[in-house]
C-alpha atoms as a PDB file:
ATOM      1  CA  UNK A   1      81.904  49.712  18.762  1.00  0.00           C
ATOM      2  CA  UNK A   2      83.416  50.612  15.532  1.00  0.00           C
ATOM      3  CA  UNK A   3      86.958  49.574  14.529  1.00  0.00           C
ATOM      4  CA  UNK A   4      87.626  53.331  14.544  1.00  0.00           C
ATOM      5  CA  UNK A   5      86.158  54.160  17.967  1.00  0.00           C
ATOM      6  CA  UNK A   6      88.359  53.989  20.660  1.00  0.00           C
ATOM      7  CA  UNK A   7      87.267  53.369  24.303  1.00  0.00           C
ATOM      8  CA  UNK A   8      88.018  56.625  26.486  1.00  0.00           C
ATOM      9  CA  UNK A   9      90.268  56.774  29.415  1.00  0.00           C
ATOM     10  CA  UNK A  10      90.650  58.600  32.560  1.00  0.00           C
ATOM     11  CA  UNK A  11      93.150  61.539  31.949  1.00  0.00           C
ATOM     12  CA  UNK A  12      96.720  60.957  33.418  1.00  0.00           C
ATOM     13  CA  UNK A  13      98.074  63.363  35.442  1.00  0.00           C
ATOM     14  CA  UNK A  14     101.271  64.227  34.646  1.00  0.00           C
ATOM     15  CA  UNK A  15     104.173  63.538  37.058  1.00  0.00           C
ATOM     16  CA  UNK A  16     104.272  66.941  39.413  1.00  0.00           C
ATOM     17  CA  UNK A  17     107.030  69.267  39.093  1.00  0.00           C
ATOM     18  CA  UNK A  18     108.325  72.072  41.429  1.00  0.00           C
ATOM     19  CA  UNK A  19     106.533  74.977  41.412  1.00  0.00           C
ATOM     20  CA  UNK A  20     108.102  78.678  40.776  1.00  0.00           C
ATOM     21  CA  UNK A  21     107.032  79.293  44.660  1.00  0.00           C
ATOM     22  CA  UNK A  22     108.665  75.773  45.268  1.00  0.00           C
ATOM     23  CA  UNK A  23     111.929  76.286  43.885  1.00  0.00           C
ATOM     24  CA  UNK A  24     112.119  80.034  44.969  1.00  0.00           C
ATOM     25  CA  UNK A  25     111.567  79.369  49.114  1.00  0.00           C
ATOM     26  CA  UNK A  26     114.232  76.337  48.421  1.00  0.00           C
ATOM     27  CA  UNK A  27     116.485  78.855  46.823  1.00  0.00           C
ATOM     28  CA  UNK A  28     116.177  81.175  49.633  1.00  0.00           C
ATOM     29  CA  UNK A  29     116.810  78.387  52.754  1.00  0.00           C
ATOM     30  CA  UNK A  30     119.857  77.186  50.143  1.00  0.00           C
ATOM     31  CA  UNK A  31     121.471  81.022  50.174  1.00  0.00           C
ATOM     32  CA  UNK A  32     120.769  81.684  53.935  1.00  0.00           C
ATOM     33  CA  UNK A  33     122.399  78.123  54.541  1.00  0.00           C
ATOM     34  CA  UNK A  34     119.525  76.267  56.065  1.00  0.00           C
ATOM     35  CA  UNK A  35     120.768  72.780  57.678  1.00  0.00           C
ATOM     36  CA  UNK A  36     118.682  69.288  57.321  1.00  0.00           C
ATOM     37  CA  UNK A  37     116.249  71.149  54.622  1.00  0.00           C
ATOM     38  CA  UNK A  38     113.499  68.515  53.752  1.00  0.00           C
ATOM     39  CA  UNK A  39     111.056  68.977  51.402  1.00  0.00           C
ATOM     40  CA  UNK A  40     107.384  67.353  51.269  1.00  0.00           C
ATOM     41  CA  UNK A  41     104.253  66.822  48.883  1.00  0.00           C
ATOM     42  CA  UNK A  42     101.683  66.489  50.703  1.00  0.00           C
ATOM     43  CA  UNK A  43      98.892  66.310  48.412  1.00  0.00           C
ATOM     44  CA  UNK A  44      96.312  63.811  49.373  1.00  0.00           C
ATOM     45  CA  UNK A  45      97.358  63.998  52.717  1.00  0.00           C
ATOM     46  CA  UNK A  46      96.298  67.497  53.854  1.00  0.00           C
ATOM     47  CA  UNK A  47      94.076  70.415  52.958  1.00  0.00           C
ATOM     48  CA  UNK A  48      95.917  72.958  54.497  1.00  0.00           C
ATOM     49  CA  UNK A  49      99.217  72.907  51.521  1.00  0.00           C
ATOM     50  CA  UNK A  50     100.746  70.923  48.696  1.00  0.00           C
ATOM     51  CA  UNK A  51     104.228  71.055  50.278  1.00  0.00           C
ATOM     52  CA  UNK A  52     105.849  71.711  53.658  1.00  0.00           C
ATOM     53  CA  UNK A  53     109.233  72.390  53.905  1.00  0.00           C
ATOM     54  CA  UNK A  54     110.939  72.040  57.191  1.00  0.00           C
ATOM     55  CA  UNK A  55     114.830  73.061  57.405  1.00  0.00           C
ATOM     56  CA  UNK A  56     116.859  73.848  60.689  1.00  0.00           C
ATOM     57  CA  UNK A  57     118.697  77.119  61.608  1.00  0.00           C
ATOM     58  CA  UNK A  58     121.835  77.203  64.036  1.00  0.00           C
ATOM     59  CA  UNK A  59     120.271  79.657  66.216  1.00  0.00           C
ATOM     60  CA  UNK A  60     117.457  81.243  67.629  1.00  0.00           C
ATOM     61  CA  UNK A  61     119.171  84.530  65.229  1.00  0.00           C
ATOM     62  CA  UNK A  62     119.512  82.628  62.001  1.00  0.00           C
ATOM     63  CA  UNK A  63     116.161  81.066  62.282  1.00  0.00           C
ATOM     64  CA  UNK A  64     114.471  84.419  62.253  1.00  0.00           C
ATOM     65  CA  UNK A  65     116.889  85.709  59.760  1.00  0.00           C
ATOM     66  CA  UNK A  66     116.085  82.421  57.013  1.00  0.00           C
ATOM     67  CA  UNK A  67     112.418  82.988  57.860  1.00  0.00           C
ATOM     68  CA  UNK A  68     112.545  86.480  57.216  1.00  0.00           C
ATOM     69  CA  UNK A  69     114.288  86.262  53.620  1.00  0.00           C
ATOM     70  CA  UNK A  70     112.064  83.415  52.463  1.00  0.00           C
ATOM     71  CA  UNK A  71     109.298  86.156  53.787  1.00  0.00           C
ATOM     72  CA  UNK A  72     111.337  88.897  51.794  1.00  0.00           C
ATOM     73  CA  UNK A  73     111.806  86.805  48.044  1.00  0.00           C
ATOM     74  CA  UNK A  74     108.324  85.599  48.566  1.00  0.00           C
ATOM     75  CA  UNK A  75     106.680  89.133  48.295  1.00  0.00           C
ATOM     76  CA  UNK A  76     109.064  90.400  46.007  1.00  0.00           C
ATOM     77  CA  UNK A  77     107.708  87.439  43.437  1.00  0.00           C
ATOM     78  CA  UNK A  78     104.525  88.780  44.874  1.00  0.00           C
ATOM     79  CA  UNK A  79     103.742  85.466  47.101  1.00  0.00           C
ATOM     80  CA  UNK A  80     102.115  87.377  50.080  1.00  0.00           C
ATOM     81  CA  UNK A  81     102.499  85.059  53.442  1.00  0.00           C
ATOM     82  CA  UNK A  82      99.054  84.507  54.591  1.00  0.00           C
ATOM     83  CA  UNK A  83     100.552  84.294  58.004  1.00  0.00           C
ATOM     84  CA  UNK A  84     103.894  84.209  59.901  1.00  0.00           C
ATOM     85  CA  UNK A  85     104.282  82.705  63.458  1.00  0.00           C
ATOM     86  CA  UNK A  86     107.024  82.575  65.843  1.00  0.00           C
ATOM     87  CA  UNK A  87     109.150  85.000  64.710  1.00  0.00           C
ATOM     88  CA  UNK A  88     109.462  87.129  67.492  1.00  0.00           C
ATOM     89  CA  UNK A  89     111.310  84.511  69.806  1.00  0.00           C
ATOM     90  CA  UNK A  90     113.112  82.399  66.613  1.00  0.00           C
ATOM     91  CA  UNK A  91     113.065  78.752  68.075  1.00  0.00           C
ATOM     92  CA  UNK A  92     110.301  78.046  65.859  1.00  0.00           C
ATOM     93  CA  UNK A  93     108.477  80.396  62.911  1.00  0.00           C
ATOM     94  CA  UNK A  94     106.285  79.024  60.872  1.00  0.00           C
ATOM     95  CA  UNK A  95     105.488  80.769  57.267  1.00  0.00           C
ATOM     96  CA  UNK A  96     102.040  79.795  55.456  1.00  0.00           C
ATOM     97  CA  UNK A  97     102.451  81.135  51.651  1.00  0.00           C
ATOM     98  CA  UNK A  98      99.351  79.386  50.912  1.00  0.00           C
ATOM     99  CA  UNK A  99     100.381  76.207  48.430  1.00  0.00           C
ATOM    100  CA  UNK A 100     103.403  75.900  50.586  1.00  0.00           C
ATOM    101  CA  UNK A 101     103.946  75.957  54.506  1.00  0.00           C
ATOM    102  CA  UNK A 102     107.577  76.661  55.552  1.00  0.00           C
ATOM    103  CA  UNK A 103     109.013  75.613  59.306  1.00  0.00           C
ATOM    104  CA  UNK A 104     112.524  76.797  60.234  1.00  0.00           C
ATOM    105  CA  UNK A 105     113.504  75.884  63.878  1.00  0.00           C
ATOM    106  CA  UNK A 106     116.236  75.020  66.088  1.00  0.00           C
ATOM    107  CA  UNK A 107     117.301  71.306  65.997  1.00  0.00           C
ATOM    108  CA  UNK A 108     116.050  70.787  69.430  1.00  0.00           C
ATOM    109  CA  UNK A 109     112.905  72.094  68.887  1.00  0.00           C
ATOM    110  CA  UNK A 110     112.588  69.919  65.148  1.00  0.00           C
ATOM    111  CA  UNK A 111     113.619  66.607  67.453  1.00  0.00           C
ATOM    112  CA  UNK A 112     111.039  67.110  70.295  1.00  0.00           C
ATOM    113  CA  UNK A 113     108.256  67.716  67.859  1.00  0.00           C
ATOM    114  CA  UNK A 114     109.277  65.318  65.212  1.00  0.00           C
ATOM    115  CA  UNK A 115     106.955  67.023  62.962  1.00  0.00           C
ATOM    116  CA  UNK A 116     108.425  64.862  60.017  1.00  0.00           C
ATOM    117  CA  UNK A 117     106.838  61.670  61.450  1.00  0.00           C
ATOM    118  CA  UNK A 118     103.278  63.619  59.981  1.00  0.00           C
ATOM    119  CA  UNK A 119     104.399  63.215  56.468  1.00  0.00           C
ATOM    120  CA  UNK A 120     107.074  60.474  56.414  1.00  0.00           C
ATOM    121  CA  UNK A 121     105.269  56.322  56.108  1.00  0.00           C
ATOM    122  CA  UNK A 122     105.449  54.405  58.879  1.00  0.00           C
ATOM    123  CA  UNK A 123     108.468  51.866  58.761  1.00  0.00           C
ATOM    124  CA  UNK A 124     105.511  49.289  61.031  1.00  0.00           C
ATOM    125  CA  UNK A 125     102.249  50.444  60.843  1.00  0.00           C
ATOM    126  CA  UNK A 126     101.143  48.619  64.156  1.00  0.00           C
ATOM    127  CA  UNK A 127      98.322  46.063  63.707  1.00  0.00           C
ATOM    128  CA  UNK A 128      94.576  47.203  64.229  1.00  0.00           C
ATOM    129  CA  UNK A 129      93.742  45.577  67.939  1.00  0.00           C
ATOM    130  CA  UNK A 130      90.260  42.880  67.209  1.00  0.00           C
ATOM    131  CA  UNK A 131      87.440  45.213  68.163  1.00  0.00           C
ATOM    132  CA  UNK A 132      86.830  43.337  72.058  1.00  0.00           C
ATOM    133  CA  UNK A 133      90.444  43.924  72.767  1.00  0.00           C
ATOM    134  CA  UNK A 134      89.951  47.510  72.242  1.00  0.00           C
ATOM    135  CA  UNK A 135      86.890  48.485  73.830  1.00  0.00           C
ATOM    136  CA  UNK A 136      88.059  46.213  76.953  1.00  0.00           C
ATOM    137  CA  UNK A 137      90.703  47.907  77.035  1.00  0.00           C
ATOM    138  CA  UNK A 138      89.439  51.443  76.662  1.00  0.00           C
ATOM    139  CA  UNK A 139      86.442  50.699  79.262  1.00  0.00           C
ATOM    140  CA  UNK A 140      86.801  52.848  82.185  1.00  0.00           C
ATOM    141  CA  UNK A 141      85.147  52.108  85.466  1.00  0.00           C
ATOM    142  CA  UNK A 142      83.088  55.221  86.979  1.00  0.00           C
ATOM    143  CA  UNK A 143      82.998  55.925  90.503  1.00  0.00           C
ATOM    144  CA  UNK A 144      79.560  55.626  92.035  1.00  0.00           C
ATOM    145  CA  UNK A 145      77.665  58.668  92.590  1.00  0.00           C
ATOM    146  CA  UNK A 146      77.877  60.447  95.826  1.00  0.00           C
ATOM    147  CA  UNK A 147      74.511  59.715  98.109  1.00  0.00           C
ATOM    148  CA  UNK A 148      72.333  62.839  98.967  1.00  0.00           C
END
């Protein structure tokens, strides 16, 4: 190698910012006064999106209404949802805007599912049982077959 030469290295990526689609749906849950808005990148962790955003509504009303003027600024950037679910009954609607997957959904609903506990890291990942443990433990017996 020559004094000049320099050894290559792999490119850094630089540190990821919001997005314009990021920072508009945020915008949106902010104005329609989302509660407990939380906000995740979840590259490297799922194909489906880069970031899921969960947030809360006080009702079943308020729910649809957030969901439906994320829906609303999203097209008018031209962001076209892929798909929208729930929105008929409110408890729950899901929006898919492609890079980014939006729940809104009653607080009861968000603590039964505890869809956070997807993206969030384990405080105690619980220890890997030794391999004869486990498949003692997950042995069934079977029943013997009937006579004919």
């Amino acid at each position: 190698m020559t004094p000049t030469a320099r050894p290559r290295r792999a490119a850094r990526r630089a540190p990821r910012g919001s997005s314009a689609l990021e920072t508009l749906v945020l915008t949106a849950l902010e104005e329609m006064k989302a509660v407990n808005i939380r906000h995740y990148d979840v590259r490297g962790q799922s194909d489906v999106a880069d970031v899921m955003i969960i947030a809360c509504g006080n009702s079943d009303r308020h729910v649809r209404a957030i969901a439906e003027r994320t829906i609303e600024k999203a097209r008018a950037s031209r962001h076209r949802p892929l798909g929208v679910e729930g929105l008929r009954d409110g408890e729950w609607v899901l929006v898919d805007l492609q890079d980014v997957v939006i729940h809104v959904m009653l607080p009861r609903v968000r603590e039964f599912y505890a869809i956070e506990q997807l993206w969030e890291a384990p405080l105690d990942a619980p220890t890997p049982l030794p391999r004869r443990a486990r498949s003692a433990r997950t042995r069934t017996r079977r029943a013997p077959a009937p006579a004919r």
